[in-house]
PDB file of N, CA and C in Angstrom:
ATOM      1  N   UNK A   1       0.813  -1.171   0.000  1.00  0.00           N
ATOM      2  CA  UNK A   1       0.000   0.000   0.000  1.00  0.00           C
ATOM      3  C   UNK A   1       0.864   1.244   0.000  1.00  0.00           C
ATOM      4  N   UNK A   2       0.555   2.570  -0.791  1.00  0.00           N
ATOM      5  CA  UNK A   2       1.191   3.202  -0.819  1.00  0.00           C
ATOM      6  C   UNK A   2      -0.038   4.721  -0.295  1.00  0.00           C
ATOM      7  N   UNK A   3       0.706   5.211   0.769  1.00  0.00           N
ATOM      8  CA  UNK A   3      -0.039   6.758   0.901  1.00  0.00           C
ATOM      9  C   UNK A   3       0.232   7.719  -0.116  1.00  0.00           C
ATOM     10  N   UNK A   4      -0.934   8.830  -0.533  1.00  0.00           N
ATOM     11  CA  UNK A   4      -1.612   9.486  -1.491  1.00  0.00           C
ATOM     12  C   UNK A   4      -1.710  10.612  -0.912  1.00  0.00           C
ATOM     13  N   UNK A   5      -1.744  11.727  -1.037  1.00  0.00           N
ATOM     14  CA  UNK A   5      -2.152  12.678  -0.932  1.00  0.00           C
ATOM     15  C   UNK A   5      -3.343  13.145  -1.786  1.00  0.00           C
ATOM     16  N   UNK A   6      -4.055  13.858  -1.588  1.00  0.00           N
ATOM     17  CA  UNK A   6      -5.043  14.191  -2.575  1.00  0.00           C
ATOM     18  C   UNK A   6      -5.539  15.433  -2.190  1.00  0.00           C
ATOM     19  N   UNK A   7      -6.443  16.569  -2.746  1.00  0.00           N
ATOM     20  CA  UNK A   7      -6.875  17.467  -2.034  1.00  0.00           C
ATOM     21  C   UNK A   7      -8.027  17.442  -1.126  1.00  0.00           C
ATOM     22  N   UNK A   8      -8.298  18.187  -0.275  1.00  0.00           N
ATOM     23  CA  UNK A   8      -9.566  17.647   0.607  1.00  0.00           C
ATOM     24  C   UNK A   8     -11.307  17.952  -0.039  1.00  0.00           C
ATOM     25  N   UNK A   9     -10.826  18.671  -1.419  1.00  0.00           N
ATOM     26  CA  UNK A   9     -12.441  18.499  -1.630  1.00  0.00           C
ATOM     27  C   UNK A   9     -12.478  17.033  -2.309  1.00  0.00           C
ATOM     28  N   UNK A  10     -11.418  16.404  -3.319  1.00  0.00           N
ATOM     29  CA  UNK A  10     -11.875  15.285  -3.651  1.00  0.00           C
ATOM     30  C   UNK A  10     -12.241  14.112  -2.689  1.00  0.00           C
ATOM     31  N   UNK A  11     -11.352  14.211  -1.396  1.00  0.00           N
ATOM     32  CA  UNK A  11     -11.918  13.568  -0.633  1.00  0.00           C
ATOM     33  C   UNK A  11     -13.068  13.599   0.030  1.00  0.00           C
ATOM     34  N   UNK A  12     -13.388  14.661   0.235  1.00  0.00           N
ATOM     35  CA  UNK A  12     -15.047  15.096   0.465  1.00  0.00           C
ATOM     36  C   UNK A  12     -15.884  14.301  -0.297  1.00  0.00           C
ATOM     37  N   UNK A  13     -15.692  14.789  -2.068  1.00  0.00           N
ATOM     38  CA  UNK A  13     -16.452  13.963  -2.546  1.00  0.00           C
ATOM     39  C   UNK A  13     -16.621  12.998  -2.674  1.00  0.00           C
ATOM     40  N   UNK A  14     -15.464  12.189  -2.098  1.00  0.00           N
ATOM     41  CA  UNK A  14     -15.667  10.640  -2.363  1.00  0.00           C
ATOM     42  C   UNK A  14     -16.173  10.192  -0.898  1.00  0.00           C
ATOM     43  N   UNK A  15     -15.788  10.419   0.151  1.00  0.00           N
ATOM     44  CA  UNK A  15     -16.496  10.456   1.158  1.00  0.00           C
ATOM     45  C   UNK A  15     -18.107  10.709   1.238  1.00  0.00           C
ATOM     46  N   UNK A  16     -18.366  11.043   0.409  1.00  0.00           N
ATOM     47  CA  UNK A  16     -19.990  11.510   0.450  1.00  0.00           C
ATOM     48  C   UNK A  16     -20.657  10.660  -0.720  1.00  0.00           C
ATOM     49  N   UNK A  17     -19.880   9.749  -1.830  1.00  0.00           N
ATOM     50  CA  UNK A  17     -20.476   9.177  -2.675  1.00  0.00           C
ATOM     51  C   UNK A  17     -20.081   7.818  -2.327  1.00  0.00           C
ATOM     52  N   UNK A  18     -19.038   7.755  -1.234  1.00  0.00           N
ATOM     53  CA  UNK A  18     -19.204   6.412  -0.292  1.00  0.00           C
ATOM     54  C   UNK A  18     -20.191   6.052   0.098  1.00  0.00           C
ATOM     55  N   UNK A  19     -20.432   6.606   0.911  1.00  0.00           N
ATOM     56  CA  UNK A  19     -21.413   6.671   1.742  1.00  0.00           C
ATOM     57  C   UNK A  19     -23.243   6.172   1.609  1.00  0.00           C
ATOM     58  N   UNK A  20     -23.283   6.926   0.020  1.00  0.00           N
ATOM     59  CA  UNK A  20     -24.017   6.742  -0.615  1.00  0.00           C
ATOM     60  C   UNK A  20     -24.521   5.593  -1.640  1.00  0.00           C
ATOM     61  N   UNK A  21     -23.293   4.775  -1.470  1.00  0.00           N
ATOM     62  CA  UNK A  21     -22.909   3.883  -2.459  1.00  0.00           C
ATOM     63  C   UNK A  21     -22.324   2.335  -1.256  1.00  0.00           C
ATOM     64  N   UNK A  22     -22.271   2.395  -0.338  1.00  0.00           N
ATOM     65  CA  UNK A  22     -22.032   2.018   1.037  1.00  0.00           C
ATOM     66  C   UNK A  22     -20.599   1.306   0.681  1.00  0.00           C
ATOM     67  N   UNK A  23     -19.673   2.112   0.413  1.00  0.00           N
ATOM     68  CA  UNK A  23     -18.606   1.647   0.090  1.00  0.00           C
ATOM     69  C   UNK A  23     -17.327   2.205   0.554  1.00  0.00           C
ATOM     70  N   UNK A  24     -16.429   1.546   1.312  1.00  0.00           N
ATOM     71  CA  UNK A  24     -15.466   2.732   1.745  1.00  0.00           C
ATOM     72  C   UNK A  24     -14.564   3.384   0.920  1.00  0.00           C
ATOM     73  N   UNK A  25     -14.078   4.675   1.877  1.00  0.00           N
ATOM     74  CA  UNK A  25     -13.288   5.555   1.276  1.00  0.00           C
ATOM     75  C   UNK A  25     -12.396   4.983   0.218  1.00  0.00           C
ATOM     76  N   UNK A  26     -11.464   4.346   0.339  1.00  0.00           N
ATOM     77  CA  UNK A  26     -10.864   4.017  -0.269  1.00  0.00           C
ATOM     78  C   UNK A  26     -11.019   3.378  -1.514  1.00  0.00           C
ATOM     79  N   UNK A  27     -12.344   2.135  -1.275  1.00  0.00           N
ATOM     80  CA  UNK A  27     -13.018   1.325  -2.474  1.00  0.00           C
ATOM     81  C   UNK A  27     -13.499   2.477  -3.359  1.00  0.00           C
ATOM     82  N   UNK A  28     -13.815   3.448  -2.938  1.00  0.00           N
ATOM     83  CA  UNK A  28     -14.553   4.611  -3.939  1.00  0.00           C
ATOM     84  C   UNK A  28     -13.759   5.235  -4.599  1.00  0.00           C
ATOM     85  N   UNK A  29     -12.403   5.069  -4.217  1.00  0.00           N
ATOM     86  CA  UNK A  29     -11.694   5.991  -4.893  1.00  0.00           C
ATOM     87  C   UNK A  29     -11.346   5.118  -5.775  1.00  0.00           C
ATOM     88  N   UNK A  30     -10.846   3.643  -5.504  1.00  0.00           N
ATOM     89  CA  UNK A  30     -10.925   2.636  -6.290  1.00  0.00           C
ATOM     90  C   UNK A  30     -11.455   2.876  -7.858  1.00  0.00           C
ATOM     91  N   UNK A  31     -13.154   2.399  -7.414  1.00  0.00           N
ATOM     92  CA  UNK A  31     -14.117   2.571  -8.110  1.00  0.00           C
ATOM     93  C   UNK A  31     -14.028   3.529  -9.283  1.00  0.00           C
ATOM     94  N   UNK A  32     -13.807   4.986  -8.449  1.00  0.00           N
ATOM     95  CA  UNK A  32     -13.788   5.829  -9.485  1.00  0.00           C
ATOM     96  C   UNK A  32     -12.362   5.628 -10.022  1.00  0.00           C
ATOM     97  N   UNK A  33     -11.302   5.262  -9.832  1.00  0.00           N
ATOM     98  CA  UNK A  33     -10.452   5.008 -10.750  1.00  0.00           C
ATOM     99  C   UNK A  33     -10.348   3.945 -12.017  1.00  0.00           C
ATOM    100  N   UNK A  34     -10.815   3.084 -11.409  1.00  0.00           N
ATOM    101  CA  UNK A  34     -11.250   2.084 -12.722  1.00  0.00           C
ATOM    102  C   UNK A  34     -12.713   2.413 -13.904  1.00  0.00           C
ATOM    103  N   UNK A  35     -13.433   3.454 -13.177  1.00  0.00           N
ATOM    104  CA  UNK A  35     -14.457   3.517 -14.178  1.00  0.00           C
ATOM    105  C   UNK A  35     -13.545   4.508 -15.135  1.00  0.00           C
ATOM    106  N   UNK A  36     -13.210   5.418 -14.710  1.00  0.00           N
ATOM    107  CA  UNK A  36     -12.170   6.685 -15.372  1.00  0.00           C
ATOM    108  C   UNK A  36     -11.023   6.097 -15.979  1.00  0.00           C
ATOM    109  N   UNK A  37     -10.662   4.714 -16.086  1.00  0.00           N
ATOM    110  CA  UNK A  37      -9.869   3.939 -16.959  1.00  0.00           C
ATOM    111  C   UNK A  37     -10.319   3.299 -17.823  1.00  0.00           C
ATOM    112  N   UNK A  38     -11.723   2.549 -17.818  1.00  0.00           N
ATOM    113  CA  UNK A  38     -12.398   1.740 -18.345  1.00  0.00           C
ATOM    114  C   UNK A  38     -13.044   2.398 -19.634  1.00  0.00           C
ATOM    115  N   UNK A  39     -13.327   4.265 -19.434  1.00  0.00           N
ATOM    116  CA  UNK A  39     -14.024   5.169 -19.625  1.00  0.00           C
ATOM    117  C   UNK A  39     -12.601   5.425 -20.579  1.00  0.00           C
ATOM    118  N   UNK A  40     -11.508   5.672 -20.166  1.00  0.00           N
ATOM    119  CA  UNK A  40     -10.415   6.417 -21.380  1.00  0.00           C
ATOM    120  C   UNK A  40     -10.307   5.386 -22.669  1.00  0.00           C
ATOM    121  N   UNK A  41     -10.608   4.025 -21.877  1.00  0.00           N
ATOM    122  CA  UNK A  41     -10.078   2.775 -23.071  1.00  0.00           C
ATOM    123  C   UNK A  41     -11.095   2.227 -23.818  1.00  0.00           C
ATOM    124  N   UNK A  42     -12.138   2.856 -23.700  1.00  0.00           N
ATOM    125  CA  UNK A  42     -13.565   3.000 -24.480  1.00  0.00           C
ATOM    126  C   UNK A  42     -14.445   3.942 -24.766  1.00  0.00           C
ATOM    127  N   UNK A  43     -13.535   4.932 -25.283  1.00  0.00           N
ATOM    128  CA  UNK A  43     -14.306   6.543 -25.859  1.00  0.00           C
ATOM    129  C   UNK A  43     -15.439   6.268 -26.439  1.00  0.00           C
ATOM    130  N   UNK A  44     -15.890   5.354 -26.874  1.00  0.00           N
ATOM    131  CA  UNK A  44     -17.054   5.492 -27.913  1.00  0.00           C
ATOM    132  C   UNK A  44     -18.291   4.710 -27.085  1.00  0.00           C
ATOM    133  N   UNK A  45     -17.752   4.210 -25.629  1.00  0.00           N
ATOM    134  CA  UNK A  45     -18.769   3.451 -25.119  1.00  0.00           C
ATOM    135  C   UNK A  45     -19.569   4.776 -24.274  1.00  0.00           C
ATOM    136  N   UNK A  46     -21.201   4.698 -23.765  1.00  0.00           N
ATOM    137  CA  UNK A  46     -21.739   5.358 -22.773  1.00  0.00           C
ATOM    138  C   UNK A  46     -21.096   5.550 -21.496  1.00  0.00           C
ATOM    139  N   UNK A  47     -20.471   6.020 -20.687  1.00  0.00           N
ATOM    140  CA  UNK A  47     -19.766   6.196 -19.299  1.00  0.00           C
ATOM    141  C   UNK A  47     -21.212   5.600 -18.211  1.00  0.00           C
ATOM    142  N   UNK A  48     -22.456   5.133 -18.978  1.00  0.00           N
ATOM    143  CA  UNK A  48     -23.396   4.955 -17.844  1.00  0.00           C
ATOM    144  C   UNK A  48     -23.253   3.538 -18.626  1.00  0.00           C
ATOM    145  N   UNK A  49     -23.414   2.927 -19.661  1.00  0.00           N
ATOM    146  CA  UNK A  49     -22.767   1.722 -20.067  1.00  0.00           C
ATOM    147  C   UNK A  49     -21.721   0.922 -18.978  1.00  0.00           C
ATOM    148  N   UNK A  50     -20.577   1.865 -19.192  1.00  0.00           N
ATOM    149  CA  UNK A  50     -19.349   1.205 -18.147  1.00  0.00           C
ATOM    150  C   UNK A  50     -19.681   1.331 -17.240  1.00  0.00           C
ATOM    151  N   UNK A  51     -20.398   1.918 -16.551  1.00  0.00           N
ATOM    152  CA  UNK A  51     -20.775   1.906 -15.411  1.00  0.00           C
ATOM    153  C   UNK A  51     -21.680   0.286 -14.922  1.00  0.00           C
ATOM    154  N   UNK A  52     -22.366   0.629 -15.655  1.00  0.00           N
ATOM    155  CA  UNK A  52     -23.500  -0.509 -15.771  1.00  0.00           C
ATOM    156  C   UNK A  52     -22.835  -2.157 -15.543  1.00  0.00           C
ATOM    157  N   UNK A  53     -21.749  -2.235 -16.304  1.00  0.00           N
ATOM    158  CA  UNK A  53     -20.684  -2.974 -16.764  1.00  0.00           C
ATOM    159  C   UNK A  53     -19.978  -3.360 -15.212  1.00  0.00           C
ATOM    160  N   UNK A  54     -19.254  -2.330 -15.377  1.00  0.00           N
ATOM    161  CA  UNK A  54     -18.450  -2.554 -13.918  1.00  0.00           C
ATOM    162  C   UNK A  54     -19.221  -2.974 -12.859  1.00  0.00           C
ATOM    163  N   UNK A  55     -20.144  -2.286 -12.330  1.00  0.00           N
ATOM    164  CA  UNK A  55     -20.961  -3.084 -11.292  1.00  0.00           C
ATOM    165  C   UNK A  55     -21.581  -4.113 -11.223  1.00  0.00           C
ATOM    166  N   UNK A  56     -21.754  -4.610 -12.878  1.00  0.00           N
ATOM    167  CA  UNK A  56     -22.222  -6.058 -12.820  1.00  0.00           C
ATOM    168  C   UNK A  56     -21.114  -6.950 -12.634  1.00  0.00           C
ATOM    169  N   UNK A  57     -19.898  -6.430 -12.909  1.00  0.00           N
ATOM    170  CA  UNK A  57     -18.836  -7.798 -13.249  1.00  0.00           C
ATOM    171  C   UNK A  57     -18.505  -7.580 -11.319  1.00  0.00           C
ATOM    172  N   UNK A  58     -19.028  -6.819 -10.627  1.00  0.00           N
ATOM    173  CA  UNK A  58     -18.676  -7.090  -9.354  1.00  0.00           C
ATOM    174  C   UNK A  58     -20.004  -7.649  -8.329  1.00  0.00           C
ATOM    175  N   UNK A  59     -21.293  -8.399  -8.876  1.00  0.00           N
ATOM    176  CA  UNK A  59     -22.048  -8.799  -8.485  1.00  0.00           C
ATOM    177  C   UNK A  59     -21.727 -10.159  -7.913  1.00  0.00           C
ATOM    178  N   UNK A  60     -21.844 -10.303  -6.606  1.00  0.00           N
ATOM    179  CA  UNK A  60     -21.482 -12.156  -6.683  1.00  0.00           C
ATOM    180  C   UNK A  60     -22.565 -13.138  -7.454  1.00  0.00           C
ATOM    181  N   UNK A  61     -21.767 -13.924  -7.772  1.00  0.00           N
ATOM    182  CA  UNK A  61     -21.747 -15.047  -8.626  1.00  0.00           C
ATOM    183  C   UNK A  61     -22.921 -16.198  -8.172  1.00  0.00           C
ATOM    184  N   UNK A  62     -24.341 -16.225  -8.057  1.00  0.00           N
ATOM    185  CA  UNK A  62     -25.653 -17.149  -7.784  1.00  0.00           C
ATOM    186  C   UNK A  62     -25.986 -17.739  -8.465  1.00  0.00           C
ATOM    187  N   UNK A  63     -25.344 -19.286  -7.939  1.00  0.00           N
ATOM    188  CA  UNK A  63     -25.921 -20.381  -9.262  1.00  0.00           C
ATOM    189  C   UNK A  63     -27.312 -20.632  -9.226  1.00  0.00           C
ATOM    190  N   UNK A  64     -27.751 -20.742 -10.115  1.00  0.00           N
ATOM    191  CA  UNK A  64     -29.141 -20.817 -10.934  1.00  0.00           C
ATOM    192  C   UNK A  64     -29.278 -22.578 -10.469  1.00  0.00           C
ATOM    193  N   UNK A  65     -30.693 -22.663  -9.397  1.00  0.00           N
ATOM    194  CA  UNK A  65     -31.047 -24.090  -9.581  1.00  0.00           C
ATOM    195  C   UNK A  65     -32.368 -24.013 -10.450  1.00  0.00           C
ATOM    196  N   UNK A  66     -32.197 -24.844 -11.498  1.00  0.00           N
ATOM    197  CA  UNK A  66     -33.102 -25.266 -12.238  1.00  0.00           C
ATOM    198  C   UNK A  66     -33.815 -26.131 -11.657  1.00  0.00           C
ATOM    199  N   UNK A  67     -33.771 -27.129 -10.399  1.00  0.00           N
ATOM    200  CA  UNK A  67     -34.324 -28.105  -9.683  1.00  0.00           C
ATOM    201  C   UNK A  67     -34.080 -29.706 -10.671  1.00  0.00           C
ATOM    202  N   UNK A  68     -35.032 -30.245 -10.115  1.00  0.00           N
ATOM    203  CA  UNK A  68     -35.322 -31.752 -10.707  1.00  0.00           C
ATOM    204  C   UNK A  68     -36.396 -31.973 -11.179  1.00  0.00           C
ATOM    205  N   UNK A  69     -37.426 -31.117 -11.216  1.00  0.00           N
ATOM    206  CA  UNK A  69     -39.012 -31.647 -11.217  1.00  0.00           C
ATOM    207  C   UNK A  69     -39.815 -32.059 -10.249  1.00  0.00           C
ATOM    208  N   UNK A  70     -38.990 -32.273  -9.060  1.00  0.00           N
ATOM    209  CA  UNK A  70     -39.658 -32.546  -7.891  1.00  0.00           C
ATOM    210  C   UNK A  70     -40.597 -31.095  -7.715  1.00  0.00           C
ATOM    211  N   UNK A  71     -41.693 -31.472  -6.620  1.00  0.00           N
ATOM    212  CA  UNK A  71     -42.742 -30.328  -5.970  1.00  0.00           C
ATOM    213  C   UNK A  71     -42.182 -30.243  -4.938  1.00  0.00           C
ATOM    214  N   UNK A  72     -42.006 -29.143  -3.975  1.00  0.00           N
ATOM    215  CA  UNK A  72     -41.612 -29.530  -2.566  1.00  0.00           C
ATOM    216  C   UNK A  72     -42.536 -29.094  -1.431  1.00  0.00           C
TER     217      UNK A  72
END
């Protein structure tokens, strides 16, 4: 891990879209760094697209029971 400096309004804002997003400080800054990468390496995609995107590829993973045919 490496310490960052940053200015204190960006931290504000990410502090407040944590929060909102129930995610900590840090994961948010995360977050917004990979969408703002994902976003440079796909100019032509929607930024609410990647968005869309990113939060699905971080959904956990619920296998689908199809069952047996049994009633229960």
């Amino acid at each position: 891990m490496i310490a960052v400096r940053l200015p204190k309004y960006m931290v504000d804002d990410a502090k407040r879209f944590a929060a909102s997003q129930l995610r900590s400080l840090p994961k948010q800054i995360e977050y917004w760094y990979r969408l703002g990468k994902a976003c440079e390496q796909n100019p032509d995609l929607p930024v609410e697209f990647v968005k869309e995107c990113l939060d699905g590829a971080n959904e956990p993973s619920v296998p689908f029971d199809f069952g047996n045919g049994d009633a229960d």
